[in-house]
C-alpha atoms as a PDB file:
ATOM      1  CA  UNK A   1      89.487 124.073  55.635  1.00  0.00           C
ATOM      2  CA  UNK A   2      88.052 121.669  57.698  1.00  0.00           C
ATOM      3  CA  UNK A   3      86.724 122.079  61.322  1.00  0.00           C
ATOM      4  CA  UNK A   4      89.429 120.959  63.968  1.00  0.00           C
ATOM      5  CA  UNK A   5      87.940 118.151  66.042  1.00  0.00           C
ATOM      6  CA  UNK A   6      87.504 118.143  69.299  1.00  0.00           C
ATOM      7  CA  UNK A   7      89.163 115.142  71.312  1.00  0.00           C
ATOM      8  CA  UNK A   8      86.710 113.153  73.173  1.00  0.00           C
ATOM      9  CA  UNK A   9      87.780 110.765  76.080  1.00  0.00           C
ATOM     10  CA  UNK A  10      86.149 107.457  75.033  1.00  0.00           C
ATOM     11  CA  UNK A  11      87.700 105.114  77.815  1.00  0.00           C
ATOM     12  CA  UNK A  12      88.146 104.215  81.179  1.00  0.00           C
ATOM     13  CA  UNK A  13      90.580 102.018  83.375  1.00  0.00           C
ATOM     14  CA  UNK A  14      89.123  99.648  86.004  1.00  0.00           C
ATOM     15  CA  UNK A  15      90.712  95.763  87.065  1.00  0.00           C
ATOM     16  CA  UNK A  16      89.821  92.567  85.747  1.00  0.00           C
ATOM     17  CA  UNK A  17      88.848  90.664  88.596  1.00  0.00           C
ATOM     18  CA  UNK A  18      89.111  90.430  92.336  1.00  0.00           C
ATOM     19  CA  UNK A  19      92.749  91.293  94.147  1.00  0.00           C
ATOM     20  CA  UNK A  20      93.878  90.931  97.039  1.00  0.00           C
ATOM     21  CA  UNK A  21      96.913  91.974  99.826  1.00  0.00           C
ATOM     22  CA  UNK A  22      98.238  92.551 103.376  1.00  0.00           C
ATOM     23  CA  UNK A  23      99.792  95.268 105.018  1.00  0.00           C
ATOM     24  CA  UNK A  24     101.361  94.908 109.135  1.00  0.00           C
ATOM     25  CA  UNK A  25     102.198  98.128 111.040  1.00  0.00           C
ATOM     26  CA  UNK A  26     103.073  97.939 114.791  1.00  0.00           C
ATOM     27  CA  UNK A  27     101.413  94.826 115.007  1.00  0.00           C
ATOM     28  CA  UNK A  28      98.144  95.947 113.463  1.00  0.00           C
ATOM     29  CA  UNK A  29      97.150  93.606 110.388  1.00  0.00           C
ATOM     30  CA  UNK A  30      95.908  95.225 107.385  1.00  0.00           C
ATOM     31  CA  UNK A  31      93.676  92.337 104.951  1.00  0.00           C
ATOM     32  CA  UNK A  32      92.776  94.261 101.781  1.00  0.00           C
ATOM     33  CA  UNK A  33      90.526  93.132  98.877  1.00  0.00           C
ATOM     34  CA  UNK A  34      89.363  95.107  95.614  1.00  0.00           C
ATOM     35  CA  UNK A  35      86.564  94.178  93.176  1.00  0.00           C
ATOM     36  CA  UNK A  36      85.642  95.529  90.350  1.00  0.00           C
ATOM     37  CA  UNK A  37      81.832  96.977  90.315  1.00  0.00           C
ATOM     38  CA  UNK A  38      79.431  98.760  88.735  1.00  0.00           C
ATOM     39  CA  UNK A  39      76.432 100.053  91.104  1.00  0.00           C
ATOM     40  CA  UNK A  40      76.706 100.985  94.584  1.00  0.00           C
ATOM     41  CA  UNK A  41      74.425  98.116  95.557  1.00  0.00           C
ATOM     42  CA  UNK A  42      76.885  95.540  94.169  1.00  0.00           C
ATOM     43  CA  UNK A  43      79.844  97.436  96.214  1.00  0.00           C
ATOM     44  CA  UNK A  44      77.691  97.499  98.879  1.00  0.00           C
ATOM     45  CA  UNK A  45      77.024  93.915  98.720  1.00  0.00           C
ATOM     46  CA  UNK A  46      81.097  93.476  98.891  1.00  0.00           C
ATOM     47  CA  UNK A  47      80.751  95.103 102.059  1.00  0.00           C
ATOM     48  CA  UNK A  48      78.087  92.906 103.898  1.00  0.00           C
ATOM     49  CA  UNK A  49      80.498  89.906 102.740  1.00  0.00           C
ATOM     50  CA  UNK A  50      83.563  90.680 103.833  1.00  0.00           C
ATOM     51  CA  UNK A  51      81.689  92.218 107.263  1.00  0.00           C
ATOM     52  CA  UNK A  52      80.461  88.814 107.479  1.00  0.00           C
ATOM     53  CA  UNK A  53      84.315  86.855 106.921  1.00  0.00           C
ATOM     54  CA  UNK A  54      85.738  89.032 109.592  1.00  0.00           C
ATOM     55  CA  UNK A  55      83.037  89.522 112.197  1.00  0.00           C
ATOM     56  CA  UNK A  56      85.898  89.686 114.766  1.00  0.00           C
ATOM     57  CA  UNK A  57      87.859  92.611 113.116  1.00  0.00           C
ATOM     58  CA  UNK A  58      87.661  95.879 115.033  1.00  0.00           C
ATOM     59  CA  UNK A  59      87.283  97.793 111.285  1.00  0.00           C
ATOM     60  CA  UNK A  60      86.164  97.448 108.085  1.00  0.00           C
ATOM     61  CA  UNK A  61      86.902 100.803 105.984  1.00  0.00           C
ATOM     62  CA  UNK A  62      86.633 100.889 102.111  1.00  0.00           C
ATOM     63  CA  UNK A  63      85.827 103.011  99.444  1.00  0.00           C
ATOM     64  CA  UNK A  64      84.646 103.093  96.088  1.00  0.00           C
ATOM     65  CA  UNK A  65      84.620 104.942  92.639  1.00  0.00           C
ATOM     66  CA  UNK A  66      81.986 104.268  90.040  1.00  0.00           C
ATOM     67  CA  UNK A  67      81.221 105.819  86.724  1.00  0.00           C
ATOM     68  CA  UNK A  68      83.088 106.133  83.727  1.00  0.00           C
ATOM     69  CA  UNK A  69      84.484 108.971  84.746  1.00  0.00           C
ATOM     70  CA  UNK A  70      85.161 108.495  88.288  1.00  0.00           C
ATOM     71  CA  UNK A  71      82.557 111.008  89.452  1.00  0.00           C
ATOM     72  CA  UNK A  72      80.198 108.666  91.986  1.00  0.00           C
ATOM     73  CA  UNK A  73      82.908 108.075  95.074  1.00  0.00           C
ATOM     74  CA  UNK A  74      82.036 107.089  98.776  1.00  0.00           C
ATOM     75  CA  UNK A  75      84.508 106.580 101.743  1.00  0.00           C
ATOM     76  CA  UNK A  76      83.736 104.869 105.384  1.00  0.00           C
ATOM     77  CA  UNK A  77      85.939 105.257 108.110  1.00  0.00           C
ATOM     78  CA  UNK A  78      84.308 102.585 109.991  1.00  0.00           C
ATOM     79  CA  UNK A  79      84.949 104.007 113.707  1.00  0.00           C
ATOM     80  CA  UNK A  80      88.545 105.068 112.554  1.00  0.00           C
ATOM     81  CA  UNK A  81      89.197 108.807 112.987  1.00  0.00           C
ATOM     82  CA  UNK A  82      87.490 110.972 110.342  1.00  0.00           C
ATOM     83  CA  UNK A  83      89.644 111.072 106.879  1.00  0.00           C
ATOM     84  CA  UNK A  84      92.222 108.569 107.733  1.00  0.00           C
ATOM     85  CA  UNK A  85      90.398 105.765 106.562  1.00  0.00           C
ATOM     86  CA  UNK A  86      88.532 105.748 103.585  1.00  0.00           C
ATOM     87  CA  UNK A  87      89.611 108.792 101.969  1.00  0.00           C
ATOM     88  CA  UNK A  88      93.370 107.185 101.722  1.00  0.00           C
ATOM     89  CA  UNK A  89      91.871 104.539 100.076  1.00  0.00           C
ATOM     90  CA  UNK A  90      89.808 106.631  97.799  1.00  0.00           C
ATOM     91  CA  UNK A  91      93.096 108.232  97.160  1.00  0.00           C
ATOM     92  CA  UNK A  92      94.920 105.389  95.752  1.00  0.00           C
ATOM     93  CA  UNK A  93      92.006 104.105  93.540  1.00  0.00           C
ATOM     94  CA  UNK A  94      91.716 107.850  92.339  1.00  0.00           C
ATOM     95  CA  UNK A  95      95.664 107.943  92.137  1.00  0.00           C
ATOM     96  CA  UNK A  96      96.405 104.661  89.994  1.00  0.00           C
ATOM     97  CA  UNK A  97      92.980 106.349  87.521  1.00  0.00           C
ATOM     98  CA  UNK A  98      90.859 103.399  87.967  1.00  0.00           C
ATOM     99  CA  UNK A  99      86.981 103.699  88.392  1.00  0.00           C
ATOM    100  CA  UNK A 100      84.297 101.309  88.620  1.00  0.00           C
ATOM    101  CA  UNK A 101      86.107  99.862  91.498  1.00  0.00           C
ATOM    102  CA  UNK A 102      85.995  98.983  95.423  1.00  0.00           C
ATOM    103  CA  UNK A 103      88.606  98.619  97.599  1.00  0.00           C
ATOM    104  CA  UNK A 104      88.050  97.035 102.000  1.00  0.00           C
ATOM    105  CA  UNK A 105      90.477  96.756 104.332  1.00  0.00           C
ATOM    106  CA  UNK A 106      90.082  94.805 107.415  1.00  0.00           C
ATOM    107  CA  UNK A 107      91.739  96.016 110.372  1.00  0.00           C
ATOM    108  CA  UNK A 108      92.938  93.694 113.514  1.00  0.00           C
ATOM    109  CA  UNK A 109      94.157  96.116 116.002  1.00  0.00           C
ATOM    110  CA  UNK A 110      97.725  95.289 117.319  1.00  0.00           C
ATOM    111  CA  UNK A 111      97.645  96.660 120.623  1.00  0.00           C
ATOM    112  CA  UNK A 112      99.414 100.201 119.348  1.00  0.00           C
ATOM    113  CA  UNK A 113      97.838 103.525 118.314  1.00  0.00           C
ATOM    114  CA  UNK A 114      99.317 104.663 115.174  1.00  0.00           C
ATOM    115  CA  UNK A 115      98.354 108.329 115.238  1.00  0.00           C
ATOM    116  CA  UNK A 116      96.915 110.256 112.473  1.00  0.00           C
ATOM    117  CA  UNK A 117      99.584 110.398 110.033  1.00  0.00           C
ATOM    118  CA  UNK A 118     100.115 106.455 110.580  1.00  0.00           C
ATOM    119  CA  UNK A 119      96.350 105.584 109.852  1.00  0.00           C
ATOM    120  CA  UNK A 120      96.400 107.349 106.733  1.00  0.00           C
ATOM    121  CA  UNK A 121      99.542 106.115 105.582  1.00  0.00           C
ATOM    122  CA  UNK A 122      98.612 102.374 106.594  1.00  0.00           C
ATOM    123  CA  UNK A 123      95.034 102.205 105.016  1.00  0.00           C
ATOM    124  CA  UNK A 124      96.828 103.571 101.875  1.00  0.00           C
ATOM    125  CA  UNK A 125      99.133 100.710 101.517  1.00  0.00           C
ATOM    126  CA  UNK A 126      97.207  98.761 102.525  1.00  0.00           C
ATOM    127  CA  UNK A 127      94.966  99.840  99.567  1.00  0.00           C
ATOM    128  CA  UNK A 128      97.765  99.874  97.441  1.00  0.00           C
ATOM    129  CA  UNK A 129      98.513  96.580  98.055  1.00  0.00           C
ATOM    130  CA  UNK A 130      94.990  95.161  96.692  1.00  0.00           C
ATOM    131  CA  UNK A 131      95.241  97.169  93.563  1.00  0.00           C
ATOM    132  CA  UNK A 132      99.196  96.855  92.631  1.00  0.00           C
ATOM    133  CA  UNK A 133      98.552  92.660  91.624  1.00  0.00           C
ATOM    134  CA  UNK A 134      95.527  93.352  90.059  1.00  0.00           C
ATOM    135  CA  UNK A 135      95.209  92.964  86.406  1.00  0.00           C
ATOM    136  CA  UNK A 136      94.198  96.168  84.601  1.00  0.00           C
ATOM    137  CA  UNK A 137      91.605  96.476  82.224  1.00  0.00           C
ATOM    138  CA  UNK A 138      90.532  99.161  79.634  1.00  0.00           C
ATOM    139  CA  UNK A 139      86.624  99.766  78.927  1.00  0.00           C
ATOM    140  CA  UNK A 140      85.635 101.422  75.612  1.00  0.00           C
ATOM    141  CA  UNK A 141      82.458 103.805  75.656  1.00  0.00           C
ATOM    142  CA  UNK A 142      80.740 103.044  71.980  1.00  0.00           C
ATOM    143  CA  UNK A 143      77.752 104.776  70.403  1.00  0.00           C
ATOM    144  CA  UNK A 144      75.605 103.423  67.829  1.00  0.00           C
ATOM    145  CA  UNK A 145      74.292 105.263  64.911  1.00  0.00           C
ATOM    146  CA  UNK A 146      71.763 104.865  62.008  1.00  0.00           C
ATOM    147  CA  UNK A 147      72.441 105.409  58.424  1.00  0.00           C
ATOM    148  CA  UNK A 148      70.097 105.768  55.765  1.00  0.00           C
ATOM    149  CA  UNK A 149      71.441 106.539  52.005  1.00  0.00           C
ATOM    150  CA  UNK A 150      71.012 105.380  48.230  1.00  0.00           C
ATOM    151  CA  UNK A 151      72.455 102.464  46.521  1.00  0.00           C
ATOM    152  CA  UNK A 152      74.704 104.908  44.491  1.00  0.00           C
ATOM    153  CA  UNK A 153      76.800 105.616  47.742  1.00  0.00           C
ATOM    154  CA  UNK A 154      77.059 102.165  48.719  1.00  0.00           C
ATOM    155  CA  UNK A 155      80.788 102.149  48.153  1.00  0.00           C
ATOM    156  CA  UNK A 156      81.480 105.372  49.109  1.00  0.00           C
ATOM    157  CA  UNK A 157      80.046 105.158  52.646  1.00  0.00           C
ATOM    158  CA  UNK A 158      81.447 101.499  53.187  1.00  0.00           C
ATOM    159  CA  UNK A 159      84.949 102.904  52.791  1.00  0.00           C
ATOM    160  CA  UNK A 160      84.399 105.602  55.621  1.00  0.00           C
ATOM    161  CA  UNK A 161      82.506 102.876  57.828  1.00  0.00           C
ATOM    162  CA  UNK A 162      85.831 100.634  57.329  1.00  0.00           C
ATOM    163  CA  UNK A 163      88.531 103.586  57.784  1.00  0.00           C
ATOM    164  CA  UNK A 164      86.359 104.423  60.885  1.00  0.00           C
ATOM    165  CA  UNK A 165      86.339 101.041  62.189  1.00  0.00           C
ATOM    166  CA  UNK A 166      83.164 101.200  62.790  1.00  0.00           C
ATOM    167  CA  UNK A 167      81.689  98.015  63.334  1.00  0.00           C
ATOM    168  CA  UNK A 168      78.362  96.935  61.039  1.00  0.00           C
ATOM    169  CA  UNK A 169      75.503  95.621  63.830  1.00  0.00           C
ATOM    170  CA  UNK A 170      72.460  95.334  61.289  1.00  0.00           C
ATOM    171  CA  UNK A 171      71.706  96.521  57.637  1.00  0.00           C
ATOM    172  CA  UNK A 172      69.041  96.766  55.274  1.00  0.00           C
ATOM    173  CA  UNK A 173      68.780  96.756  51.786  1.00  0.00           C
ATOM    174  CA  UNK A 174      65.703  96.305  50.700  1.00  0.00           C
ATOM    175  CA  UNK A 175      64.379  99.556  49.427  1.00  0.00           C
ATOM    176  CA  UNK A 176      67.029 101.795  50.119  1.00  0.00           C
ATOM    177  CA  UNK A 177      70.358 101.496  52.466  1.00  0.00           C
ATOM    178  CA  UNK A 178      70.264 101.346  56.258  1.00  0.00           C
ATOM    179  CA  UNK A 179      73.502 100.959  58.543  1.00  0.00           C
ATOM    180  CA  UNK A 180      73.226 100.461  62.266  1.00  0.00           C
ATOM    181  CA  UNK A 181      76.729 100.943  63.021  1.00  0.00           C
ATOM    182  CA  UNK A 182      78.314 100.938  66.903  1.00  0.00           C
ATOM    183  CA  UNK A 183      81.728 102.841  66.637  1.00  0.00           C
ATOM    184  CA  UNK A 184      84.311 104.351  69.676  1.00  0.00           C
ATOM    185  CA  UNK A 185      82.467 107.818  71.226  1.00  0.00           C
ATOM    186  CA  UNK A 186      85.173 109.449  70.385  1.00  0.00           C
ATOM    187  CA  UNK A 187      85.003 108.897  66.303  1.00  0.00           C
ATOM    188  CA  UNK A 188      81.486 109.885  66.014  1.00  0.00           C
ATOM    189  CA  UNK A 189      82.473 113.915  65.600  1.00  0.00           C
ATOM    190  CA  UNK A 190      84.556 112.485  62.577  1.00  0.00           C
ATOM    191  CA  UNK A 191      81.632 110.274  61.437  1.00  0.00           C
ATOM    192  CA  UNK A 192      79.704 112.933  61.173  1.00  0.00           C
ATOM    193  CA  UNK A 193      81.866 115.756  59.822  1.00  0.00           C
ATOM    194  CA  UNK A 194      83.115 112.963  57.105  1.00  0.00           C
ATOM    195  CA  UNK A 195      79.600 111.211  56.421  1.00  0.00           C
ATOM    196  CA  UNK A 196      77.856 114.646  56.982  1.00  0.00           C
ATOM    197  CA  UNK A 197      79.029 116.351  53.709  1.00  0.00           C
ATOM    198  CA  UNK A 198      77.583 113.689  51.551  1.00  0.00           C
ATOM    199  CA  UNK A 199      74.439 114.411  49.919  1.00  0.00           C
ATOM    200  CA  UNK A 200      71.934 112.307  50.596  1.00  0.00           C
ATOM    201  CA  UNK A 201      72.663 110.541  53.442  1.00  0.00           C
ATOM    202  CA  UNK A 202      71.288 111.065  56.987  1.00  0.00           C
ATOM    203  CA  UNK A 203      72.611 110.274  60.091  1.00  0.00           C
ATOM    204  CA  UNK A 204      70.279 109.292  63.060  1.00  0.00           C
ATOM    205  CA  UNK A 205      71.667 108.446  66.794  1.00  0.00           C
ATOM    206  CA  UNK A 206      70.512 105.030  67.193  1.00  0.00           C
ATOM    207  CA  UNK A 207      67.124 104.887  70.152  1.00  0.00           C
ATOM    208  CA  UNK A 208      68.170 102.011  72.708  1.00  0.00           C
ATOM    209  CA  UNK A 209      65.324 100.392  74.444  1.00  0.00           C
END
């Protein structure tokens, strides 16, 4: 009996391109913006922009999320109260399961406290707003392996490479057969428990420079 495999998350959720949206509350303006990033220096660079566009706004609080999995996150409260700020925008992002994302909101003060409770609740639609129009995108994580076998299994491997959808990124035939193949993360346990059985092929995890 065969090995049960184990499931492997493979993909992420982040937006297409930049978004944007408003939010009012007791006559304090909300402007909200999310991009979609990749390094803290490029979020960070979204900062110094839109810090630069609205020079005259009393806040600028925003938060980000990078990583496939989600795991890198910052919040700034920008001179709001601690937590009621950035972490409700962290919040959303982290609540709609998008990464590799940042989300600013630019406050104009209205003349009215909100409170506590109405901060948090206002930089998280406000956040919300940014994110709901923006057009979601999936990101596959890939791997890339090396095969090496005899002519003999030719046909026998090709079939697994096209059941596995694996796609074919360079070959060799010259003396014997070489596959560099770049397949979804999460088939490579079934790659290997299928290809792994055959005698006389190896499988190598392909070096990346």
């Amino acid at each position: 009996m065969s090995e049960e495999l184990i499931e492997i998350k493979d993909s992420y959720w982040t937006i297409a391109g930049e978004s944007e949206g408003n939010y009012s509350e007791k006559r304090s303006k909300f402007l909200s913006f999310a991009y979609p990033v990749t390094t803290e220096e490029e979020a960070l660079g979204h900062v110094a922009a839109v810090r630069s566009l609205y020079y005259d706004a009393r806040h600028v609080c925003w938060a980000y999320r990078l990583g496939p999995d989600g795991s890198t996150t910052r919040a700034n409260d920008d001179g709001e109260p601690s937590g009621t700020a950035g972490r409700p925008i962290l919040g959303i992002i982290t609540s709609l399961g998008l990464t590799e994302v940042i989300v600013l909101v630019v406050r104009y003060f209205g003349g009215v406290k909100l409170g506590t409770s109405g901060l948090i609740e206002a930089y998280r639609e406000a956040g919300l707003a940014a994110l709901e129009p923006a057009e979601r995108k999936e990101c596959i994580l890939t791997e890339e392996v090396e095969l090496y076998f005899g002519y003999e299994l030719m046909g026998l491997v090709m079939r697994h490479v096209k059941e596995l959808e694996a796609e074919v990124k360079a070959q060799d035939f010259r003396e014997s057969c070489i596959l560099h193949l770049q397949l979804r993360k999460a088939k490579i346990p079934e790659l290997e428990q299928r290809l792994g059985a055959i005698y006389g092929l190896t499988i190598k995890q392909s070096s990346k420079d």
